[in-house]
Protein backbone atom coordinates (compact mmCIF):
# COMPACT_ATOMS: atom_id res chain seq x y z
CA UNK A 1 113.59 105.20 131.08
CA UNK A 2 110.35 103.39 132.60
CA UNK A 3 107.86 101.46 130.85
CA UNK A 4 108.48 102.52 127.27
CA UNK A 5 105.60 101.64 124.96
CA UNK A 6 106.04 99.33 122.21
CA UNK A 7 103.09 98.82 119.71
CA UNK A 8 102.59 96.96 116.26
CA UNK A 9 102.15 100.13 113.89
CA UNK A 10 99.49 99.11 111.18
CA UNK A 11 96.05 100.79 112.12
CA UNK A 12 96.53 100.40 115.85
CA UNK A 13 99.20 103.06 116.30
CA UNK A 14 97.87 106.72 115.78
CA UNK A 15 98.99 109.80 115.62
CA UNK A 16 97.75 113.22 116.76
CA UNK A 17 96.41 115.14 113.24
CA UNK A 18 99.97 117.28 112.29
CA UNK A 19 99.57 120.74 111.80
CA UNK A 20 100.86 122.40 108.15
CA UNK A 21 99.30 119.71 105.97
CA UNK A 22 96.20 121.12 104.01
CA UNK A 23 93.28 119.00 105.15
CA UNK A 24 89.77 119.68 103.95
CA UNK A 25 87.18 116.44 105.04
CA UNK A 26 85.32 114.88 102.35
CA UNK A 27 82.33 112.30 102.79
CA UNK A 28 81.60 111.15 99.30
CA UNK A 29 84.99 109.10 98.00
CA UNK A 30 84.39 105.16 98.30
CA UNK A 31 87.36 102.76 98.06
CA UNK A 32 88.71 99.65 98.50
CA UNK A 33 91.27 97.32 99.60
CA UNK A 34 91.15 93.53 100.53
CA UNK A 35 93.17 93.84 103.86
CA UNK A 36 91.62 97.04 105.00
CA UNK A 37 87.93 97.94 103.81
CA UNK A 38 88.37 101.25 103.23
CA UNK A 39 84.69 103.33 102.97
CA UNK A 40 83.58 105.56 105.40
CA UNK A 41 81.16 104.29 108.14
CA UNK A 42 83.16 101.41 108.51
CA UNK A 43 84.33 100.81 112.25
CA UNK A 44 85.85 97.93 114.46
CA UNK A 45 85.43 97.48 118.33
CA UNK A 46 88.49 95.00 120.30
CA UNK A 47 88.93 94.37 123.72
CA UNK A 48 92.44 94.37 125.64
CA UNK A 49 93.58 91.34 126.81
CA UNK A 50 96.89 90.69 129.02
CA UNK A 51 98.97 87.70 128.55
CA UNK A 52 101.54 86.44 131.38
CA UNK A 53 104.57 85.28 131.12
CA UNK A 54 103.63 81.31 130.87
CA UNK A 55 100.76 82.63 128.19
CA UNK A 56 97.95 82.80 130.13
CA UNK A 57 95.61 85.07 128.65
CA UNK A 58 93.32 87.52 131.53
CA UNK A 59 90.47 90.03 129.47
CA UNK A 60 90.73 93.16 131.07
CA UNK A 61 88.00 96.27 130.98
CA UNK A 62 90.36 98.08 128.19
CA UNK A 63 88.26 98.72 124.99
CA UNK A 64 89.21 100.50 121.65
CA UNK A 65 86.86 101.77 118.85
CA UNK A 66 88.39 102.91 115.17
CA UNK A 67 85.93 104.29 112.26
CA UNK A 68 86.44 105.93 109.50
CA UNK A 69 84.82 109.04 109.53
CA UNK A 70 85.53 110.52 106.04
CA UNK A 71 88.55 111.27 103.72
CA UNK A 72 90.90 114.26 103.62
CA UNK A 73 93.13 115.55 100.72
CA UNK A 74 96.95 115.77 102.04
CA UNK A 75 99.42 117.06 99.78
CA UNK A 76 97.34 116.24 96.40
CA UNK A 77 96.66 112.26 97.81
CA UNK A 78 93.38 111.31 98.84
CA UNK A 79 93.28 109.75 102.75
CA UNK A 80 90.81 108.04 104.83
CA UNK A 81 90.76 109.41 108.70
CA UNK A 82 90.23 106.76 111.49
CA UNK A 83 89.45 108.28 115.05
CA UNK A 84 90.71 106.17 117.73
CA UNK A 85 88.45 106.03 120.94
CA UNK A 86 90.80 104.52 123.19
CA UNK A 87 88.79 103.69 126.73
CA UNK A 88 90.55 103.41 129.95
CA UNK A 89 89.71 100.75 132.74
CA UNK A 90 89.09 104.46 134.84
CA UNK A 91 87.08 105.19 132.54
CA UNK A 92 88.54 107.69 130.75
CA UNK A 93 88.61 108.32 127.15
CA UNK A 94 90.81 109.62 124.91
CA UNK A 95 90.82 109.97 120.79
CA UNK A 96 93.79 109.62 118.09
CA UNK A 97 93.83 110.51 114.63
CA UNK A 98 95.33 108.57 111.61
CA UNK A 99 95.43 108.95 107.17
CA UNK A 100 95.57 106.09 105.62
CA UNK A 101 95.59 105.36 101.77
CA UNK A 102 95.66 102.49 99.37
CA UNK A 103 98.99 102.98 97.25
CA UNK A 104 100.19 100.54 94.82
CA UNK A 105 99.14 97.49 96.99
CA UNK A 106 100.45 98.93 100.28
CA UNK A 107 98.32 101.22 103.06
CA UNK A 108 100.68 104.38 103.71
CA UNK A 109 100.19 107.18 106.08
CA UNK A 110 100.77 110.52 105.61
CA UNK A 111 104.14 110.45 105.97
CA UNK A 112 104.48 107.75 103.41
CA UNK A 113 105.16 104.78 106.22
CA UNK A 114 103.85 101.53 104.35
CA UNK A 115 101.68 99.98 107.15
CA UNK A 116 100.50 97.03 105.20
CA UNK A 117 101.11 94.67 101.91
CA UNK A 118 99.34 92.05 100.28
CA UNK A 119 101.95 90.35 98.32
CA UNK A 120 105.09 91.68 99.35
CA UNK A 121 106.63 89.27 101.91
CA UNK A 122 110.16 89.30 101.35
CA UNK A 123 110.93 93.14 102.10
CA UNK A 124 111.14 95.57 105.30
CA UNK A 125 108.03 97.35 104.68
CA UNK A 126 109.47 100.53 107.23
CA UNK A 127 111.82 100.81 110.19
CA UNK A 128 111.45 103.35 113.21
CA UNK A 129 113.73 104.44 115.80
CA UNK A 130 112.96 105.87 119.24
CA UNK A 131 115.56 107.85 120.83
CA UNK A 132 115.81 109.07 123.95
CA UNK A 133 115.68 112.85 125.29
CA UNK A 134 120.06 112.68 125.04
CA UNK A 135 119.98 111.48 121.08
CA UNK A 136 120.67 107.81 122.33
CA UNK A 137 118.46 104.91 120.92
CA UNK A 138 116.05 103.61 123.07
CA UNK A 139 115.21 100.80 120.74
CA UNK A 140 114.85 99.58 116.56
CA UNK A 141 111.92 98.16 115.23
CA UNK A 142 111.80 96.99 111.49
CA UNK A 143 108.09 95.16 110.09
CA UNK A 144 107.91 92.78 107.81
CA UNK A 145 105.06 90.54 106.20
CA UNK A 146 104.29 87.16 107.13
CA UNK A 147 101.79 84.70 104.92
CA UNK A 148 100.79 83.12 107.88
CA UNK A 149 98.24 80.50 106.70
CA UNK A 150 96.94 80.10 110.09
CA UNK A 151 93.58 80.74 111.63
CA UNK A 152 93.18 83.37 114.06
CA UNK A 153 89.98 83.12 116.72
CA UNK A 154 88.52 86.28 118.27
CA UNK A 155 85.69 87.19 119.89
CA UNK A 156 84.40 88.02 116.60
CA UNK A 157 85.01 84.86 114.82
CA UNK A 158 87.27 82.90 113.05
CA UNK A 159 89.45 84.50 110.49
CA UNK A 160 92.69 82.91 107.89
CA UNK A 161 95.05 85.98 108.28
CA UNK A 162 98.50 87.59 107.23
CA UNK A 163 100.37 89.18 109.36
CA UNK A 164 102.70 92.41 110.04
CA UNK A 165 105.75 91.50 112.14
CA UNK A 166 107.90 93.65 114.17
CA UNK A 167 111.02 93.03 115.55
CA UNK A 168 112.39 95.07 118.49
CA UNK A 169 115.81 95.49 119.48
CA UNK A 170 115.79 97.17 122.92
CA UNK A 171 119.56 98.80 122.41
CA UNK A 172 120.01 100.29 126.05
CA UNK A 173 122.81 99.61 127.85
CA UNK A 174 122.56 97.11 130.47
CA UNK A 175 119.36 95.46 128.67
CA UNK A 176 118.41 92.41 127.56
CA UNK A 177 118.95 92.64 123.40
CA UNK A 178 117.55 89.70 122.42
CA UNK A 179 114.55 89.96 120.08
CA UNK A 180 111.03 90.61 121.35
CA UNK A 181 108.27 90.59 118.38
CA UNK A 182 105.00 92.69 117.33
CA UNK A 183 102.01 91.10 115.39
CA UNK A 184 98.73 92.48 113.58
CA UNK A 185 96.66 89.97 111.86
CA UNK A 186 94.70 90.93 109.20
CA UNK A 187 91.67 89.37 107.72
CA UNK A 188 90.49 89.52 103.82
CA UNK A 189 87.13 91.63 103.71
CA UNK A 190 87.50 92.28 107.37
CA UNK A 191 90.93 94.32 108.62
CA UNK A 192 92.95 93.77 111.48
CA UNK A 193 91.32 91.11 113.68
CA UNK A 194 94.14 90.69 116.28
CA UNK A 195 97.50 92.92 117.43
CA UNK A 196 100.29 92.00 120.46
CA UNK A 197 102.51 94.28 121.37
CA UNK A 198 103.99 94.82 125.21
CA UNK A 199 105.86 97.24 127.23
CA UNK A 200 109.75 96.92 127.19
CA UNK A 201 110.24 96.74 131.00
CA UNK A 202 107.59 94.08 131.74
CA UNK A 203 107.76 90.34 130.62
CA UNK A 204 104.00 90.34 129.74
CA UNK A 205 102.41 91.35 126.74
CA UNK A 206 99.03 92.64 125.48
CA UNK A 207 96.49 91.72 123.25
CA UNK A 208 93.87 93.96 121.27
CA UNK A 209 90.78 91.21 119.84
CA UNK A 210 88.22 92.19 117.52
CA UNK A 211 84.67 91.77 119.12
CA UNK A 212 82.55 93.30 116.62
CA UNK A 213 82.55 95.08 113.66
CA UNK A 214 81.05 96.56 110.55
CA UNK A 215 82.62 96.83 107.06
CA UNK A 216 80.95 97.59 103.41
């Protein structure tokens, strides 16, 4: 299987809006966490860039918007919903849908992933599996945080971060199963700054950098 996707899930991977949950949008719930600025109106703008395999860094025309638009009520738990604009280097648009909450100290989707932690930097915060069309794995991927104490620079500025790791095992036969690693960077009072992630096939990898944004 050809050029299988692999992305850093935290608030860059979305998901299409699933049907059978009861979803009614709501504009008027404010809330809070230090990772991810969660009121409505808030929105953040990066720009693609691809990195070689000697790390040299090219921008590209790729652009992605996320704001929160408002908050729904899934199964009795308040959410925030982020549209994705993702924009093409055709031009081309398209739009993705995620529900995020603040739960104990971690952001959780709807389906209870935990996307993010604050403190907790000794456990697997989730695992996912892709298999392929016969039932076989394509490839693991288990995330983790890191306290980086490092500063990240973006277009946007300069940030001190922590980070969600991934860790992909590609398990097909005949591949290369060595390691290959996911990062999103997030910033205190300002959300995720910086993500890498790549495709399994190529040796190059991608990176999505904050260029503007807007948080209460």
């Amino acid at each position: 299987m050809k050029n299988l996707f692999v992305v850093a899930v935290s608030i860059i991977v979305f998901a299409s809006c699933q049907k059978g949950n009861d979803i009614n949008i709501n504009i008027n719930i404010n809330s809070t966490i230090n990772y991810l600025p969660l009121d409505i109106g808030n929105y953040w703008v990066y720009q693609e860039f691809n990195i070689d395999a000697d790390g040299i860094s090219t921008e590209t025309s790729k652009f992605d918007s996320i704001i929160i638009v408002g908050d729904t009520l899934i199964n009795n738990n308040t959410f925030y919903v982020f549209t994705k604009t993702k924009m093409y280097s055709d031009g081309t648009e398209k739009e993705f849908i995620d529900f995020l909450r603040d739960s104990s100290g971690y952001i959780v989707d709807e389906n209870g992933r935990r996307r993010f932690s604050e403190d907790n930097f000794i456990d697997t915060i989730y695992k996912e599996t892709q298999l392929g069309g016969l039932g076989d794995t394509i490839y693991t991927c288990s995330y983790r945080m890191e306290n980086t104490e490092i500063m990240i620079s973006v277009p946007a500025g300069e940030f001190e971060v922590l980070n969600v790791r991934g860790t992909v095992i590609d398990k097909r036969e005949n591949h290369n199963h060595d390691p290959r690693y996911t990062n999103s960077y997030y910033a205190n009072g300002v959300g995720r700054v910086l993500s890498s992630y790549f495709w399994l096939e190529a040796p190059d990898s991608m990176e999505s950098r904050l260029i503007r944004y807007h948080v209460r």
